[in-house]
PDB file of N, CA and C in Angstrom:
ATOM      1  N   UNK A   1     100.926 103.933 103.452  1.00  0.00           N
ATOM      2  CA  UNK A   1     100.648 103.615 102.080  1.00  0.00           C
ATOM      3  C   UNK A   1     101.868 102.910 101.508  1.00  0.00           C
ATOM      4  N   UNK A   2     101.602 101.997 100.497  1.00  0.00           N
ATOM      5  CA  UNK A   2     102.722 101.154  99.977  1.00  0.00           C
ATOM      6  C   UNK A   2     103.484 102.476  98.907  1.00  0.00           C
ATOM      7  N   UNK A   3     105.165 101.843  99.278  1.00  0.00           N
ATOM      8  CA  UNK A   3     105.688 102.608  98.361  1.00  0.00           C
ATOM      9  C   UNK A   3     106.741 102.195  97.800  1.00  0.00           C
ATOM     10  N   UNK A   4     107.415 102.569  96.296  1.00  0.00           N
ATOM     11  CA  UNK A   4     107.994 101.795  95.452  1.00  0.00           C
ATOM     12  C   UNK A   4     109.330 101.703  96.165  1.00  0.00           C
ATOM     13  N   UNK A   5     109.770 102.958  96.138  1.00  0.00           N
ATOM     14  CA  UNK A   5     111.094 103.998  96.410  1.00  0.00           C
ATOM     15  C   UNK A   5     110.212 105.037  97.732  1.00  0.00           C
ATOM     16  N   UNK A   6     111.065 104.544  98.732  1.00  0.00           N
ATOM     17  CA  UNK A   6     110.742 105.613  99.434  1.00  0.00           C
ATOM     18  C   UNK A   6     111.610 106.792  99.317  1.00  0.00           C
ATOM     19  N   UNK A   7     113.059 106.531  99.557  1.00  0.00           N
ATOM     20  CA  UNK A   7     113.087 108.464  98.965  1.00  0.00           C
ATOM     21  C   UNK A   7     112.957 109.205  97.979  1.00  0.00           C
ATOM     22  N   UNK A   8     112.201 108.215  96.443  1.00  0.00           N
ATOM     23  CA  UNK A   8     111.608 108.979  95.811  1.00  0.00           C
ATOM     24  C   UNK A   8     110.298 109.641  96.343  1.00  0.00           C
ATOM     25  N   UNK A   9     109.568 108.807  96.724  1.00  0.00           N
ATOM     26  CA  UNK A   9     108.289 109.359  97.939  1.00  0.00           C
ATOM     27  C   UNK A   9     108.275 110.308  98.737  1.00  0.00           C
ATOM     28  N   UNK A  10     109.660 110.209  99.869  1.00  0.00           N
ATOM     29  CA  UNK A  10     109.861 111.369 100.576  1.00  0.00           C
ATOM     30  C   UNK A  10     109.657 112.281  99.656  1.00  0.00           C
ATOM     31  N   UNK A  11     110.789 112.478  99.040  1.00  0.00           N
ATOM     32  CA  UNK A  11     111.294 113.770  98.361  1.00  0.00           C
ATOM     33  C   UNK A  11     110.128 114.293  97.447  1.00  0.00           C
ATOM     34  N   UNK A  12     109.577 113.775  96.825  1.00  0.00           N
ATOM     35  CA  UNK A  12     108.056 113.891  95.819  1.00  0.00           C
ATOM     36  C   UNK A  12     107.124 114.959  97.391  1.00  0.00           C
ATOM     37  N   UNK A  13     107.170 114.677  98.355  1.00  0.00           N
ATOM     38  CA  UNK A  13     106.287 115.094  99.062  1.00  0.00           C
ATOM     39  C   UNK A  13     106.526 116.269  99.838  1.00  0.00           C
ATOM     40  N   UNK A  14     108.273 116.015  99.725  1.00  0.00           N
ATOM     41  CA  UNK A  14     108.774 117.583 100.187  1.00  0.00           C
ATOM     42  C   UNK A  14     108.800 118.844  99.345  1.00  0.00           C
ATOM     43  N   UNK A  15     108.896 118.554  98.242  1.00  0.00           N
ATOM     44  CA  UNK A  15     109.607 119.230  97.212  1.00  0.00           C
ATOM     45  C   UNK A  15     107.779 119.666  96.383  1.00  0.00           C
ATOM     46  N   UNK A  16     106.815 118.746  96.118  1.00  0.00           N
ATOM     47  CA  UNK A  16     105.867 119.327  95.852  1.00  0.00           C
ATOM     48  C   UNK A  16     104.837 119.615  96.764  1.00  0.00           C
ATOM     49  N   UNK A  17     104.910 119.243  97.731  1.00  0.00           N
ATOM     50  CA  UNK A  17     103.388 119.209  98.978  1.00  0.00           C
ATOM     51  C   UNK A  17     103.494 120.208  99.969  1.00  0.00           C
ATOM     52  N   UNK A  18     104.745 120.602 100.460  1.00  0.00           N
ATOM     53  CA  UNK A  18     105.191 121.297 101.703  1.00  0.00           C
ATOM     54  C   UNK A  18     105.616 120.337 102.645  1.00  0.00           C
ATOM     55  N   UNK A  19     105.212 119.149 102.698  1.00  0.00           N
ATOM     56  CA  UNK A  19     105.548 118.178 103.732  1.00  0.00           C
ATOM     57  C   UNK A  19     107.134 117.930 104.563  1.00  0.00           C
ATOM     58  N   UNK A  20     107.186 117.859 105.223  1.00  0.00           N
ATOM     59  CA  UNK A  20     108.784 117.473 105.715  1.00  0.00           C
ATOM     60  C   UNK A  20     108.975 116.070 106.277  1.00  0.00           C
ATOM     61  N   UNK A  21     109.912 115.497 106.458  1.00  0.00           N
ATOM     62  CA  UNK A  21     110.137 114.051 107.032  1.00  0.00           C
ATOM     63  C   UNK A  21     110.476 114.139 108.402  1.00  0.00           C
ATOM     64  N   UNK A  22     109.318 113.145 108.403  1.00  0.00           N
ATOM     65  CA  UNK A  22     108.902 112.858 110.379  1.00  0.00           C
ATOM     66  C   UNK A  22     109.363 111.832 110.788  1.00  0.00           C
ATOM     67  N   UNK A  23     109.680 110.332 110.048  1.00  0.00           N
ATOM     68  CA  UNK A  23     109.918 109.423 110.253  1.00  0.00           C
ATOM     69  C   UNK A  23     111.090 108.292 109.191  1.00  0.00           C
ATOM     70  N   UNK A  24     112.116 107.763 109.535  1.00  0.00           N
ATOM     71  CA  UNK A  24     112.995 107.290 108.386  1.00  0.00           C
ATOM     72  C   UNK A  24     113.470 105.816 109.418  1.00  0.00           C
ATOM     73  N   UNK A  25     113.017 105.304 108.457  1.00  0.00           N
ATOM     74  CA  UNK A  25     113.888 103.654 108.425  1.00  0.00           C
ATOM     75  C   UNK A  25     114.074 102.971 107.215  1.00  0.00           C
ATOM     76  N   UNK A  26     115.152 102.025 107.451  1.00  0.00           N
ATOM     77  CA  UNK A  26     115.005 101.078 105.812  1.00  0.00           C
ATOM     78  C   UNK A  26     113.950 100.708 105.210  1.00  0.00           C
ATOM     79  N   UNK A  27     112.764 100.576 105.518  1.00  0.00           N
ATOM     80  CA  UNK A  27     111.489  99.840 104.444  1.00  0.00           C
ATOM     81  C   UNK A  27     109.991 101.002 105.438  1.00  0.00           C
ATOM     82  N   UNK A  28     110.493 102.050 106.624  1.00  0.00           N
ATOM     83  CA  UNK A  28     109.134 102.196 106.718  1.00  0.00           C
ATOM     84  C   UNK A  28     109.854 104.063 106.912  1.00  0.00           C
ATOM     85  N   UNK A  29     108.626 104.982 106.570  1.00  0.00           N
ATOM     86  CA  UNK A  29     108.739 106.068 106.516  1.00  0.00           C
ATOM     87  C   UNK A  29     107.926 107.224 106.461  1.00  0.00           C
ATOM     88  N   UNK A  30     107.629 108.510 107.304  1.00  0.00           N
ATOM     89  CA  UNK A  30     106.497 109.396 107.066  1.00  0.00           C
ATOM     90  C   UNK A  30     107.012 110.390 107.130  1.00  0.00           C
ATOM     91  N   UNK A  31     105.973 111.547 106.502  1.00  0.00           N
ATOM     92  CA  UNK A  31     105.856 112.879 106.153  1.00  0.00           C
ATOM     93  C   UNK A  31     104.798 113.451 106.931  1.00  0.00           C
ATOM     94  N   UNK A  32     105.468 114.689 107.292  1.00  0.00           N
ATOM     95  CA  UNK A  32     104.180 115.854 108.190  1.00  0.00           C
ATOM     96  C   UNK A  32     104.379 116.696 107.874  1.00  0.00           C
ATOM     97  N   UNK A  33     102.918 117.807 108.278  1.00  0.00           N
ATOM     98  CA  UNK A  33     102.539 119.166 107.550  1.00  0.00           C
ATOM     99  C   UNK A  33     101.354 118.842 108.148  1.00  0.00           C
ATOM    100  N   UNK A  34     102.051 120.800 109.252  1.00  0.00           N
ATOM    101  CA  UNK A  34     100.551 120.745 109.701  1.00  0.00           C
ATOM    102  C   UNK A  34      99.477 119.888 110.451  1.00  0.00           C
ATOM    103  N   UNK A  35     100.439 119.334 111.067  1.00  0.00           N
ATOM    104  CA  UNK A  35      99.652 117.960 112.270  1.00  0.00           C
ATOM    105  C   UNK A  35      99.367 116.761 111.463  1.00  0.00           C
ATOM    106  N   UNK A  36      98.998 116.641 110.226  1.00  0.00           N
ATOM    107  CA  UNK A  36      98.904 115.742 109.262  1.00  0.00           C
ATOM    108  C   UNK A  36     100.309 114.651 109.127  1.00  0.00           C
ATOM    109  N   UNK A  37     100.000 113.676 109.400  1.00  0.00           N
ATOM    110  CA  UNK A  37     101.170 112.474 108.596  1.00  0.00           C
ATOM    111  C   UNK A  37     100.821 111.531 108.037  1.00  0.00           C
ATOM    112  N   UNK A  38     101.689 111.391 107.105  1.00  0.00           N
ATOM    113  CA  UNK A  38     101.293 109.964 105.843  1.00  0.00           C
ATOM    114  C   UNK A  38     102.551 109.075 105.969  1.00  0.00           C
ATOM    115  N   UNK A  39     102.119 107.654 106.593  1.00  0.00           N
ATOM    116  CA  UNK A  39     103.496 106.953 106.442  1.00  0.00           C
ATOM    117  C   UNK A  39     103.339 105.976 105.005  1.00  0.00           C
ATOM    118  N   UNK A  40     104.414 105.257 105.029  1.00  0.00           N
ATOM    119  CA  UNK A  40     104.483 104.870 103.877  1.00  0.00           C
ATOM    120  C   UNK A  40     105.639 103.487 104.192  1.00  0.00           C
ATOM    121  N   UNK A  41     105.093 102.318 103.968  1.00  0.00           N
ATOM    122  CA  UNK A  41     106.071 100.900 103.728  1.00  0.00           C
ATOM    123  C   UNK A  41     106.588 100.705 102.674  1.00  0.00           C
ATOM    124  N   UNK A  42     107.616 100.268 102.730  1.00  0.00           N
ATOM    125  CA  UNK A  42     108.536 100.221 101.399  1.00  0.00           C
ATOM    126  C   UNK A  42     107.504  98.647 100.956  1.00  0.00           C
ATOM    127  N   UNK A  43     107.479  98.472  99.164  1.00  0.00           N
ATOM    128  CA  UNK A  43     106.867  97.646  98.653  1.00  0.00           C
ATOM    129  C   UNK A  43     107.306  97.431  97.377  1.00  0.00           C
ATOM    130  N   UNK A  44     107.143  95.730  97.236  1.00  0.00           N
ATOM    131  CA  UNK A  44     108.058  95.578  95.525  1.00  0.00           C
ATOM    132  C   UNK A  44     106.825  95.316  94.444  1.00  0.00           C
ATOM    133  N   UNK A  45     105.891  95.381  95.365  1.00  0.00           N
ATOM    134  CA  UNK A  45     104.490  95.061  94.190  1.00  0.00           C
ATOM    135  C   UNK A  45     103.830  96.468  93.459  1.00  0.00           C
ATOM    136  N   UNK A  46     103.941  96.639  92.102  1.00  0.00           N
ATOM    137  CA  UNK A  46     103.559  97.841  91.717  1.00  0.00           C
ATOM    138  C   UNK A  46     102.212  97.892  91.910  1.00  0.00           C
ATOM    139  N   UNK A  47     101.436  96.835  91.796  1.00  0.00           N
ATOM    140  CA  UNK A  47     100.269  97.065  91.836  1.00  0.00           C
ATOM    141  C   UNK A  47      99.698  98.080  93.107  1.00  0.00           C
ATOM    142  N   UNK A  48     100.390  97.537  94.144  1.00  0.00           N
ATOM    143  CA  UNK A  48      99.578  97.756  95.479  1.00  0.00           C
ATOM    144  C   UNK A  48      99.571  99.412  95.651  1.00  0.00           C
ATOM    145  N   UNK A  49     100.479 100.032  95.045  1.00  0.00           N
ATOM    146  CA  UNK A  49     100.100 101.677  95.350  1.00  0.00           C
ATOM    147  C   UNK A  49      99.079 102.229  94.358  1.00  0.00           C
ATOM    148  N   UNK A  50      99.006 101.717  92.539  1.00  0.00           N
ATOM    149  CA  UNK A  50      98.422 102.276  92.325  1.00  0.00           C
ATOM    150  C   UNK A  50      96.973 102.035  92.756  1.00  0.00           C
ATOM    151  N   UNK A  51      96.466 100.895  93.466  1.00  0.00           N
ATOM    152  CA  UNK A  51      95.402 100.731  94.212  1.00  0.00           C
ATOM    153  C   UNK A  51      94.840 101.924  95.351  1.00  0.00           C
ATOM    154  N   UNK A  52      96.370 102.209  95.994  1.00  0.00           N
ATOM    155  CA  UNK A  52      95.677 103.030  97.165  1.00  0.00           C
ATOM    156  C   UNK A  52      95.469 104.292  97.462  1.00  0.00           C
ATOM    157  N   UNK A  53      94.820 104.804  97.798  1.00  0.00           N
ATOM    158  CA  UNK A  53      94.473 106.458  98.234  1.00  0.00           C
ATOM    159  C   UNK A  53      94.395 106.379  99.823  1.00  0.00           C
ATOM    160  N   UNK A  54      94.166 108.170  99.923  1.00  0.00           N
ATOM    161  CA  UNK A  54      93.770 108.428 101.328  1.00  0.00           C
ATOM    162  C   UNK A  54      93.456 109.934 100.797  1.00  0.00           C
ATOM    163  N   UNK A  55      92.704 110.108 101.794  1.00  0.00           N
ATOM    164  CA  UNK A  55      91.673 111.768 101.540  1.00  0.00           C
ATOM    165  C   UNK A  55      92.247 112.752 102.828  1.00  0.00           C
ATOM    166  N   UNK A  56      92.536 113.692 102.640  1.00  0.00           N
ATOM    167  CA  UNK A  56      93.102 114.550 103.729  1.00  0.00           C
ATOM    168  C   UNK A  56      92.140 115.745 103.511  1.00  0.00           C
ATOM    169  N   UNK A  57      91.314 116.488 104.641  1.00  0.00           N
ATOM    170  CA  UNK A  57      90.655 117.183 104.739  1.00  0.00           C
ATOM    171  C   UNK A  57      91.114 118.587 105.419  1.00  0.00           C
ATOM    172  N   UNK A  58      91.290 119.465 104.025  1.00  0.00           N
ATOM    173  CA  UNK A  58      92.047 121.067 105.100  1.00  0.00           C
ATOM    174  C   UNK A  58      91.295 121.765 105.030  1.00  0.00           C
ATOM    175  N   UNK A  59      92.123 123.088 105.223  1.00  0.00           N
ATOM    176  CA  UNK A  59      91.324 123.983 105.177  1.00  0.00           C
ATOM    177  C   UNK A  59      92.038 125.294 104.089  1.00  0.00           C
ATOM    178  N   UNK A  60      91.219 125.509 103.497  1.00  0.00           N
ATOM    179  CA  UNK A  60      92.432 126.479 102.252  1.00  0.00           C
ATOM    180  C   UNK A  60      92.758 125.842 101.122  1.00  0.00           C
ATOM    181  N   UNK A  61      91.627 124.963 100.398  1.00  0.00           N
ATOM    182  CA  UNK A  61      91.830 123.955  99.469  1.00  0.00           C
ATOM    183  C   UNK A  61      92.059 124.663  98.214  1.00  0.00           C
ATOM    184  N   UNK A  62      91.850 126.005  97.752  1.00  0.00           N
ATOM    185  CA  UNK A  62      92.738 126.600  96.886  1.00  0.00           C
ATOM    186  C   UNK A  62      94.116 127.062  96.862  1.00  0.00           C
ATOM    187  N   UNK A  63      94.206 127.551  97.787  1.00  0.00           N
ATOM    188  CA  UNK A  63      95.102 128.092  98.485  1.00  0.00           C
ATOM    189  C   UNK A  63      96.342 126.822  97.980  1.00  0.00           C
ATOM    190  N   UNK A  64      95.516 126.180  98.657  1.00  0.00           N
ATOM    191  CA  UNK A  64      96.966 124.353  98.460  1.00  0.00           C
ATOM    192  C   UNK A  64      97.063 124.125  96.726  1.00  0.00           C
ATOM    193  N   UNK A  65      95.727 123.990  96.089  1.00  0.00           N
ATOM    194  CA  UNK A  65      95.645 123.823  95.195  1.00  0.00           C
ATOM    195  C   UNK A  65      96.506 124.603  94.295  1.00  0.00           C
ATOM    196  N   UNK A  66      96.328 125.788  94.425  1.00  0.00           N
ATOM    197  CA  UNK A  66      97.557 126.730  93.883  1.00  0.00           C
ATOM    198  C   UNK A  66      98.742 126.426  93.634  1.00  0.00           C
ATOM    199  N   UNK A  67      99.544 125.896  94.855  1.00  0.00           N
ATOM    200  CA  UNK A  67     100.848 125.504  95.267  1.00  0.00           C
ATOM    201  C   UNK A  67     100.973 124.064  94.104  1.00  0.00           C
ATOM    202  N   UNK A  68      99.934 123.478  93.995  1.00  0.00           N
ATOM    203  CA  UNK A  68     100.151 121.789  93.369  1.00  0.00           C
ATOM    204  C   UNK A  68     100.065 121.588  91.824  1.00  0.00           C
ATOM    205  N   UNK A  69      99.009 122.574  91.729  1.00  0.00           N
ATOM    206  CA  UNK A  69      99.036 122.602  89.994  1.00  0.00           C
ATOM    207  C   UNK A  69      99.897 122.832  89.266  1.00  0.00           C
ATOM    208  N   UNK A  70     100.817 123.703  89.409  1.00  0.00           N
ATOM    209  CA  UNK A  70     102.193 124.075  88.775  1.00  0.00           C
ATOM    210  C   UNK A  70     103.176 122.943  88.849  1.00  0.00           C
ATOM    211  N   UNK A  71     102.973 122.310  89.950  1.00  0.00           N
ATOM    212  CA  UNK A  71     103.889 121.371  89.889  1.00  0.00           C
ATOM    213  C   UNK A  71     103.757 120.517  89.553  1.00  0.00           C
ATOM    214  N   UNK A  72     102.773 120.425  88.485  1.00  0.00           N
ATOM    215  CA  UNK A  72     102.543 119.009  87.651  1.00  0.00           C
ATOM    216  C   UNK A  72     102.508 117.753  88.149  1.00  0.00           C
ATOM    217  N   UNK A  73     101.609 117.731  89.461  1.00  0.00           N
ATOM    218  CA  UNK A  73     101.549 116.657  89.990  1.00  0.00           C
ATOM    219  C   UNK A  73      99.904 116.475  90.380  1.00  0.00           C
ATOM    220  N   UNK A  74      99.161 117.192  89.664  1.00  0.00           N
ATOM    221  CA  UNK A  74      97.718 117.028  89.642  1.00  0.00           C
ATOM    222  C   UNK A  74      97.381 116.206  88.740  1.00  0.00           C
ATOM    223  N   UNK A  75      97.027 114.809  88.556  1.00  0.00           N
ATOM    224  CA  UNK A  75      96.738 114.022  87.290  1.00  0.00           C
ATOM    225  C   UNK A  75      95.756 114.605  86.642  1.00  0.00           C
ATOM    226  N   UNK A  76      95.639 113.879  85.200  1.00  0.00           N
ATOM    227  CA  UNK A  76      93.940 114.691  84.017  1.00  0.00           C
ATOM    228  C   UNK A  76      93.037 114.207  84.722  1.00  0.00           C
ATOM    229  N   UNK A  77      92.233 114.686  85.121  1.00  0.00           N
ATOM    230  CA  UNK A  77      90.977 114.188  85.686  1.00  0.00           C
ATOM    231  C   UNK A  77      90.706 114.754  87.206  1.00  0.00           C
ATOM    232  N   UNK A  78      92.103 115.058  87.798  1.00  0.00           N
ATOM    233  CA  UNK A  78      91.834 115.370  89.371  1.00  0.00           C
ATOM    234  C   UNK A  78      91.963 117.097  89.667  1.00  0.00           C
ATOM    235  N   UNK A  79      91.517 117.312  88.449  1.00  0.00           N
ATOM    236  CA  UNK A  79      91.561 118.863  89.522  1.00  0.00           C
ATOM    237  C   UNK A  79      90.938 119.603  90.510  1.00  0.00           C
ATOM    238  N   UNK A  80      90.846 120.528  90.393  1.00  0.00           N
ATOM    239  CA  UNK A  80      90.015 121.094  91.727  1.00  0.00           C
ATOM    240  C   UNK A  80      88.750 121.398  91.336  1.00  0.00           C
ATOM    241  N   UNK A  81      87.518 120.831  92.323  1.00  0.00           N
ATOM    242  CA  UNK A  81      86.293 121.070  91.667  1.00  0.00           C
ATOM    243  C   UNK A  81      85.251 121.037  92.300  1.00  0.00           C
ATOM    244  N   UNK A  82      83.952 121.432  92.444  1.00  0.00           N
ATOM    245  CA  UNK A  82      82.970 121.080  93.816  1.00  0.00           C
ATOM    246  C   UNK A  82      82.738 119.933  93.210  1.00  0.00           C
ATOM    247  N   UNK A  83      82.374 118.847  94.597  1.00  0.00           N
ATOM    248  CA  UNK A  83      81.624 117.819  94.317  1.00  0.00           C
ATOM    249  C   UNK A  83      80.119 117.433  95.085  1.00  0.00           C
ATOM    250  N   UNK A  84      79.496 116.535  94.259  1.00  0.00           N
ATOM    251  CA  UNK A  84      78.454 116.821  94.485  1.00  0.00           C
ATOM    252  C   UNK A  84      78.051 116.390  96.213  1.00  0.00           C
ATOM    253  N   UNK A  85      79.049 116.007  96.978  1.00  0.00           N
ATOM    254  CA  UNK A  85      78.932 115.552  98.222  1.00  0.00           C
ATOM    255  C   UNK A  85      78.928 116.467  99.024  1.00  0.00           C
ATOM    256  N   UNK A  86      79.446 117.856  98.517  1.00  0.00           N
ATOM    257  CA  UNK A  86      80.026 119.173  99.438  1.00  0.00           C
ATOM    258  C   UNK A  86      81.072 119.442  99.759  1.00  0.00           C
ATOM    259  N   UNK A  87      82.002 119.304  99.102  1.00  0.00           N
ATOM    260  CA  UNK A  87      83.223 119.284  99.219  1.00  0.00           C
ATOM    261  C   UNK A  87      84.334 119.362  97.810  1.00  0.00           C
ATOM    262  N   UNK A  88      84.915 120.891  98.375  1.00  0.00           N
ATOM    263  CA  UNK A  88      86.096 120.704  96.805  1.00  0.00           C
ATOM    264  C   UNK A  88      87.000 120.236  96.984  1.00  0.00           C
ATOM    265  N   UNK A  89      87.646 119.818  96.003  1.00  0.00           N
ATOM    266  CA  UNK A  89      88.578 118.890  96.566  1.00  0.00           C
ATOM    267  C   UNK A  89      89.282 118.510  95.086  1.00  0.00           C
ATOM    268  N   UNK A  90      90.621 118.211  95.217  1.00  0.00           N
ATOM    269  CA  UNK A  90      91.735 117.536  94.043  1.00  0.00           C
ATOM    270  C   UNK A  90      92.234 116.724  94.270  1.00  0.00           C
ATOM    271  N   UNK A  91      93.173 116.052  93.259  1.00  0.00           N
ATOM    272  CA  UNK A  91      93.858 114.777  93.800  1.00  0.00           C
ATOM    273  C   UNK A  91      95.511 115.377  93.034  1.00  0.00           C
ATOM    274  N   UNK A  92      96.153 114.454  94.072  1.00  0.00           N
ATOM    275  CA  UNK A  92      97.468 113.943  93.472  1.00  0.00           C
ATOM    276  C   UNK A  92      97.694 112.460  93.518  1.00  0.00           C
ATOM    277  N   UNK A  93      98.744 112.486  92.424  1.00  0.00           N
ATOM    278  CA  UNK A  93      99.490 110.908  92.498  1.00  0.00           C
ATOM    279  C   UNK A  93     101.152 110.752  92.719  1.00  0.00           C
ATOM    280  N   UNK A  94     101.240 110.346  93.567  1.00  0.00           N
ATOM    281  CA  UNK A  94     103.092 110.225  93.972  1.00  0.00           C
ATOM    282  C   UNK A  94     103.580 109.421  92.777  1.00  0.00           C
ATOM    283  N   UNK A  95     104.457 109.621  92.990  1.00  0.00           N
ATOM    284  CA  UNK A  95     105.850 108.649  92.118  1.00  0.00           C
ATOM    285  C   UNK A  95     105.317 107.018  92.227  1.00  0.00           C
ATOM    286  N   UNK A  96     105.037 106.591  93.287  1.00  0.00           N
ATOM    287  CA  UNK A  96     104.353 105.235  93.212  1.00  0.00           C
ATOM    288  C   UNK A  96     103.047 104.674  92.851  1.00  0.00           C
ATOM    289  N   UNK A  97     102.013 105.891  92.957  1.00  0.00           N
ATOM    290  CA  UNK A  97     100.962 105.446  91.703  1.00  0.00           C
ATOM    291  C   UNK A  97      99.953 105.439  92.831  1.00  0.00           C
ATOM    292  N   UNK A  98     100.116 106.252  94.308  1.00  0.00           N
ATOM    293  CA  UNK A  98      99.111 106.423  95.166  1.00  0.00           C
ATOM    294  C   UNK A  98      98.747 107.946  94.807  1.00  0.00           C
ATOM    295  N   UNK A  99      97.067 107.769  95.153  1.00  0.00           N
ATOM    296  CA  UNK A  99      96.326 108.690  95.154  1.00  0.00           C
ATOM    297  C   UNK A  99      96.235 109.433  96.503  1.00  0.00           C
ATOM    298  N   UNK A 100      96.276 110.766  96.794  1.00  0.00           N
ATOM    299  CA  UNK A 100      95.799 111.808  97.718  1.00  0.00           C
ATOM    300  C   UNK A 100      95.020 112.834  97.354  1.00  0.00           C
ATOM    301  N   UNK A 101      94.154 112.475  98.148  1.00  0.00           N
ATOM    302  CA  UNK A 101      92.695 113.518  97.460  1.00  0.00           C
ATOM    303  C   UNK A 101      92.857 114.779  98.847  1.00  0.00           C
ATOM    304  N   UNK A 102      92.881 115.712  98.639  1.00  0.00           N
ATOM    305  CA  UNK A 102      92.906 117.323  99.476  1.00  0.00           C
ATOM    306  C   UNK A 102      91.661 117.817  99.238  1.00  0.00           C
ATOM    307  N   UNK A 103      90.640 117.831 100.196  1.00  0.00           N
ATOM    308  CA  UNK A 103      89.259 118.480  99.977  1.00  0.00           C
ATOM    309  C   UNK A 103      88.994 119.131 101.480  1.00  0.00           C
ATOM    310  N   UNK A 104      87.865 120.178 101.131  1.00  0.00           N
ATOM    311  CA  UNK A 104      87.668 121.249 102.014  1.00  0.00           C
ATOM    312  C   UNK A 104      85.855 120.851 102.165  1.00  0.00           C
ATOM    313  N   UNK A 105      85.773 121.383 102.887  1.00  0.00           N
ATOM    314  CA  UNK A 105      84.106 120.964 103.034  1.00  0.00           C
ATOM    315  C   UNK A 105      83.625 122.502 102.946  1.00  0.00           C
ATOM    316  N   UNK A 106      82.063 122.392 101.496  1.00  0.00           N
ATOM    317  CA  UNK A 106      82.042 123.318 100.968  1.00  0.00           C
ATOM    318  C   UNK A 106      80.679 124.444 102.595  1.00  0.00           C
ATOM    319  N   UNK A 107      81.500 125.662 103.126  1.00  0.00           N
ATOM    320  CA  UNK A 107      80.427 126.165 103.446  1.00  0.00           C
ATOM    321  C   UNK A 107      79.155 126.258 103.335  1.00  0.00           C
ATOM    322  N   UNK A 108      77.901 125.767 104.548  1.00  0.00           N
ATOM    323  CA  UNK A 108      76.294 126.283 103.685  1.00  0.00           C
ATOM    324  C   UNK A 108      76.427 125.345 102.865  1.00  0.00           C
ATOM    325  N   UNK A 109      76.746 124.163 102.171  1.00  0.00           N
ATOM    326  CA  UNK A 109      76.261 123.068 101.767  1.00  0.00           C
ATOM    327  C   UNK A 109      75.127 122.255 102.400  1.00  0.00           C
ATOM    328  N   UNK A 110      73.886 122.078 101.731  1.00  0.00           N
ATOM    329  CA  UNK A 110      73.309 121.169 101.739  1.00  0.00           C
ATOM    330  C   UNK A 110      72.729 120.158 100.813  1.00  0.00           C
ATOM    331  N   UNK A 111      72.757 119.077 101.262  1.00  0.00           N
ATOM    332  CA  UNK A 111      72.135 118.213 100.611  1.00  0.00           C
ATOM    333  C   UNK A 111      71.247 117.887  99.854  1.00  0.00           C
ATOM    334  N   UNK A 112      70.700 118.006  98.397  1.00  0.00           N
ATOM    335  CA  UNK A 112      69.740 118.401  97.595  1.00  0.00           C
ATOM    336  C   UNK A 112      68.895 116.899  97.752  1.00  0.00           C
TER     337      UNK A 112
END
């Protein structure tokens, strides 16, 4: 994912996500947790992050959710919630204006 500041990025992801740093160079860089990694290219265009997302699918989506809300990094609009697809799920937004959506797939869901 494009990013403004990457060690504002790193650090945004250590400090609120659980994530730790897997990968470091001058313009390219990732975070892991849990077999999961998100890299991230350094970028001077603001636009291009707040464009982008990515959806990470766990397991324990309150559980996480718990950990994220306090830290004031859940935007108005993204909290935790069923959706109508089957799946709860929240979002965050990093320091660069990318979206990460954390959703669980809801048990015994079906399709109406």
């Amino acid at each position: 994912m494009p990013a403004l500041d990457l060690e504002a990025t790193l650090a945004f992801y250590e400090a609120n996500l659980g994530f730790r740093r897997h990968i470091e160079s001058e313009d390219y860089a990732g975070v892991e947790r849990d077999g999961i990694q998100i890299h991230f290219r350094l970028c001077a265009d603001p636009s291009l992050p707040k464009g982008s997302s990515c959806r990470i699918n766990v397991s324990g989506v309150d559980h996480f959710y718990a950990r994220c809300e306090p830290a004031g990094v859940v935007p108005p609009g993204g909290g935790l919630e069923a959706k109508p697809w089957g799946f709860r799920e929240f979002s965050v937004v990093d320091p660069s204006g990318n979206q990460v959506v954390f959703a669980e797939e809801i048990a015994g869901w079906v399709e109406e």
